[in-house]
N, C-alpha and C. Protein backbone atom coordinates (compact mmCIF):
# COMPACT_ATOMS: atom_id res chain seq x y z
N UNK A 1 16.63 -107.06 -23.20
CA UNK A 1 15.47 -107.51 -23.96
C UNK A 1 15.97 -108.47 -25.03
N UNK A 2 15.18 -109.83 -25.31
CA UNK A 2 15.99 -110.52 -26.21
C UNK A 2 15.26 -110.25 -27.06
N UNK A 3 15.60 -110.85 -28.70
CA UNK A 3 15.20 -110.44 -29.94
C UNK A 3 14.02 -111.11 -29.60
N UNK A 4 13.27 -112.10 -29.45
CA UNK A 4 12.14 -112.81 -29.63
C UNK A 4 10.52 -112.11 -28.92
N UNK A 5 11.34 -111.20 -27.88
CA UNK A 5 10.61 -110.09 -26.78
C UNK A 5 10.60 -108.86 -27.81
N UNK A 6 11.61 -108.16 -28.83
CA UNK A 6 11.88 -107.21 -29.23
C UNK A 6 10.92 -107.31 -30.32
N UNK A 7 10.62 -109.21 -30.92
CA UNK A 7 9.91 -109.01 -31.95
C UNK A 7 8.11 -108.76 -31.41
N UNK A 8 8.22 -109.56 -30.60
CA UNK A 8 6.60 -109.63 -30.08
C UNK A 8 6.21 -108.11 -29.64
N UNK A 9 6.70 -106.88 -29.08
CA UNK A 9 6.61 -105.67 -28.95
C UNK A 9 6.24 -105.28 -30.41
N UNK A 10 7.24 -105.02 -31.12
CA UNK A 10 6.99 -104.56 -32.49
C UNK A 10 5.32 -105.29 -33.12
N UNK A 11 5.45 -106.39 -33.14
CA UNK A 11 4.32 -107.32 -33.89
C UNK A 11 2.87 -106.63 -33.19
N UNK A 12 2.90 -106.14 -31.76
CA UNK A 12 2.01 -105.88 -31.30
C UNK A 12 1.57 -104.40 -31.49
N UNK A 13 2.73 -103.71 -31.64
CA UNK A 13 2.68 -102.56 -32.38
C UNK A 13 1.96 -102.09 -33.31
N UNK A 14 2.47 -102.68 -34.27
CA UNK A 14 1.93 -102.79 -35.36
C UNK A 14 0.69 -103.04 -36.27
N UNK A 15 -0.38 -104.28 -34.87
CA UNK A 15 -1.17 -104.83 -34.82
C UNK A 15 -2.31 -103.70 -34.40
N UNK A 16 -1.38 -102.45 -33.62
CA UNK A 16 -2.53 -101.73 -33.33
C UNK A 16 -2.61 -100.45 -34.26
N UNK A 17 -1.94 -100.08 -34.26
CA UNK A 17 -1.22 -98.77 -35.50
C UNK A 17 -1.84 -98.99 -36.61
N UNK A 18 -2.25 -100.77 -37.21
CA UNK A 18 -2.53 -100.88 -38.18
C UNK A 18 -3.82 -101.38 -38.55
N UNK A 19 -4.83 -101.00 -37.34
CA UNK A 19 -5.61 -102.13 -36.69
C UNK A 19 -7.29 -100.99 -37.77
N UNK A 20 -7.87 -101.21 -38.07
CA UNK A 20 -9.10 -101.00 -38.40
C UNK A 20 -9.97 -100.07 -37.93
N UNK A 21 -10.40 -99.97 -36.40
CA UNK A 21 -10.50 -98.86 -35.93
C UNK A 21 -9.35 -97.25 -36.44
N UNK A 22 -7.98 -97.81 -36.27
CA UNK A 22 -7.25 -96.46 -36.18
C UNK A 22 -7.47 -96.11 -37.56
N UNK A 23 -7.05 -96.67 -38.62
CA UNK A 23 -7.52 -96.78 -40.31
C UNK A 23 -7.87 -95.46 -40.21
N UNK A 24 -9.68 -96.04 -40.33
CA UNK A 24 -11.16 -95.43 -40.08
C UNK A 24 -10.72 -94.23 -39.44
N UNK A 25 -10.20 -93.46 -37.94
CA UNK A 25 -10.12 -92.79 -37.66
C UNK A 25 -9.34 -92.14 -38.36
N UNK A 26 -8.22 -92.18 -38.45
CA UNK A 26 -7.02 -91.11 -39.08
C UNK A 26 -7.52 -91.14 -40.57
N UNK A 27 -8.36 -91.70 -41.29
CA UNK A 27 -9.19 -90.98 -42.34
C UNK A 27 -10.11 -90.14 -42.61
N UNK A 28 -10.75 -90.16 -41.54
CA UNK A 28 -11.98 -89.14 -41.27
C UNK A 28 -11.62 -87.96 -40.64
N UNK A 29 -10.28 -88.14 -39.81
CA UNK A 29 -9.55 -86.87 -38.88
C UNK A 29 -9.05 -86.19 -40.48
N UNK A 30 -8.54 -86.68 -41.60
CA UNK A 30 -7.35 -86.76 -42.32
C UNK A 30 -8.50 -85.90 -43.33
N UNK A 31 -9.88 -86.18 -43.76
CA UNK A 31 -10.27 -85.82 -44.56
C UNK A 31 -10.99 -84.60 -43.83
N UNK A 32 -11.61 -84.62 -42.31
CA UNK A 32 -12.43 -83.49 -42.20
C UNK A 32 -11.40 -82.33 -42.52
N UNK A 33 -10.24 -82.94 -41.98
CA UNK A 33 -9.01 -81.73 -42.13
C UNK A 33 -8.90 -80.75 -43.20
N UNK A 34 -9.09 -81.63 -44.35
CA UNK A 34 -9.32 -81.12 -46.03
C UNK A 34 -10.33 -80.33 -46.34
N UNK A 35 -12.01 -80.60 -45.89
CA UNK A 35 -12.59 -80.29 -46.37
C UNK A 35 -13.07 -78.93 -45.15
N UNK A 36 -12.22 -78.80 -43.88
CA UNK A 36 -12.56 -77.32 -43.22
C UNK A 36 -11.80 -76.67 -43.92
N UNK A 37 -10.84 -77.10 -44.31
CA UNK A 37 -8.86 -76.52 -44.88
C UNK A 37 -9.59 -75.66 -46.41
N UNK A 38 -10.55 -76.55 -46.95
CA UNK A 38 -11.18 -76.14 -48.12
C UNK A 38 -11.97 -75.09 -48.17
N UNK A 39 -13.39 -75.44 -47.11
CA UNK A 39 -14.53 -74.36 -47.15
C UNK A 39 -14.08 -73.30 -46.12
N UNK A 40 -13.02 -73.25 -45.91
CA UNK A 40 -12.30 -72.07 -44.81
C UNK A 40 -11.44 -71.10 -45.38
N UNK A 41 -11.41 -71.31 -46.35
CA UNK A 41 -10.37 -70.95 -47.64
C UNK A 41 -10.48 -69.74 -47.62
N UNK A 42 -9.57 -68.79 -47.90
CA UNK A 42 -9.63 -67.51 -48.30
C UNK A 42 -8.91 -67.50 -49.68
N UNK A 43 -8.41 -68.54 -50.04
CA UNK A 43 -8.06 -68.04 -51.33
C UNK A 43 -9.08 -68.27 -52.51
N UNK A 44 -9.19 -67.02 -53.19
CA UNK A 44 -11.13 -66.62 -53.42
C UNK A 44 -10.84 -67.97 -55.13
N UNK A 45 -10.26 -68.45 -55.80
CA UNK A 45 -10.92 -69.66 -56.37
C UNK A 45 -11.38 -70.51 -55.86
N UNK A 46 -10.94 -70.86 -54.59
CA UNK A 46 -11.42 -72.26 -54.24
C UNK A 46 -12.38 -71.85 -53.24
N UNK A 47 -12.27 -71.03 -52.40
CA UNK A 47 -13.36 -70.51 -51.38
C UNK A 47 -14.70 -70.14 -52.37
N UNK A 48 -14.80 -69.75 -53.60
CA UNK A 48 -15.68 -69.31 -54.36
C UNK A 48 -16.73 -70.91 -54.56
N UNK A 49 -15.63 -71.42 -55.32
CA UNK A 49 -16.34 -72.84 -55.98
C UNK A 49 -16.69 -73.58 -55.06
N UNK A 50 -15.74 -74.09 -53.37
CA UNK A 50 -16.51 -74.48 -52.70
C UNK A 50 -17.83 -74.36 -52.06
N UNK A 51 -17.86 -72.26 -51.93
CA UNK A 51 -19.30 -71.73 -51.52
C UNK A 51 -20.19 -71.42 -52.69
N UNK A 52 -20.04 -71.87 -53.70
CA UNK A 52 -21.28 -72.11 -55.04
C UNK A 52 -21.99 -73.33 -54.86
N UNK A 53 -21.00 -74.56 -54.36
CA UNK A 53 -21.15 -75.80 -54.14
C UNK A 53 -21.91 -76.24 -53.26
N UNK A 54 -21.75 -76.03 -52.08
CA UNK A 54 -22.62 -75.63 -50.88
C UNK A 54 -23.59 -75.27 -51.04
N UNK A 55 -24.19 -74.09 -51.51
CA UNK A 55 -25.34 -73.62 -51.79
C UNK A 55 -26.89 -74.03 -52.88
N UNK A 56 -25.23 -75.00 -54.10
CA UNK A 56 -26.24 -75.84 -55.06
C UNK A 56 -26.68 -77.53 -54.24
N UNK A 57 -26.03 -77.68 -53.61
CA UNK A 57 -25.86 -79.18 -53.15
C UNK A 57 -27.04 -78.81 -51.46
N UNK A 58 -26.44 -78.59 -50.84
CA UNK A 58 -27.27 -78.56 -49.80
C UNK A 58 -28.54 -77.61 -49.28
N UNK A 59 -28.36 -76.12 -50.22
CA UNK A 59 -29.43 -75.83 -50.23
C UNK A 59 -29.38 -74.54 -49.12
N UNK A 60 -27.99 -74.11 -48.54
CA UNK A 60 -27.91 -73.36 -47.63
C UNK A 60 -27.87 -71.82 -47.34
N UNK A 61 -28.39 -70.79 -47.33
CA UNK A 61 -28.41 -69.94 -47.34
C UNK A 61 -27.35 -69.25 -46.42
N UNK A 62 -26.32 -68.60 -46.51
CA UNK A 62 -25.70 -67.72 -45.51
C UNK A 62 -25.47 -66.52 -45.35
N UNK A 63 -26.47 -66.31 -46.80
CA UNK A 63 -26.01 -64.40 -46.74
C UNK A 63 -27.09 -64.04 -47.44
């Protein structure tokens, strides 16, 4: 493979890895992650304040 082939691979690489669609995705994968990681919580400060939050904001009844 010569360098000029080695660069155009990489360049194209890069082009997609870094491309707008993927962005967008691996942010929304990146944040739902957080916010199940959050309201899934068992550790009772943050499981508390998230399910106070929930209930003032959206209005949801679960118990």
């Amino acid at each position: 493979m010569t360098a000029f082939a080695r660069n155009s691979v990489l360049q194209k690489t890069a082009g997609i890895t870094l491309s707008k669609p993927v962005q967008v995705t691996l942010y929304m994968m990146l944040s739902s992650l957080v916010i199940w990681t959050v309201f899934f919580s068992t550790y009772p400060p943050a499981h508390n304040t998230t399910h106070s939050a929930r209930h003032h904001t959206l209005g949801v009844a679960c118990h």
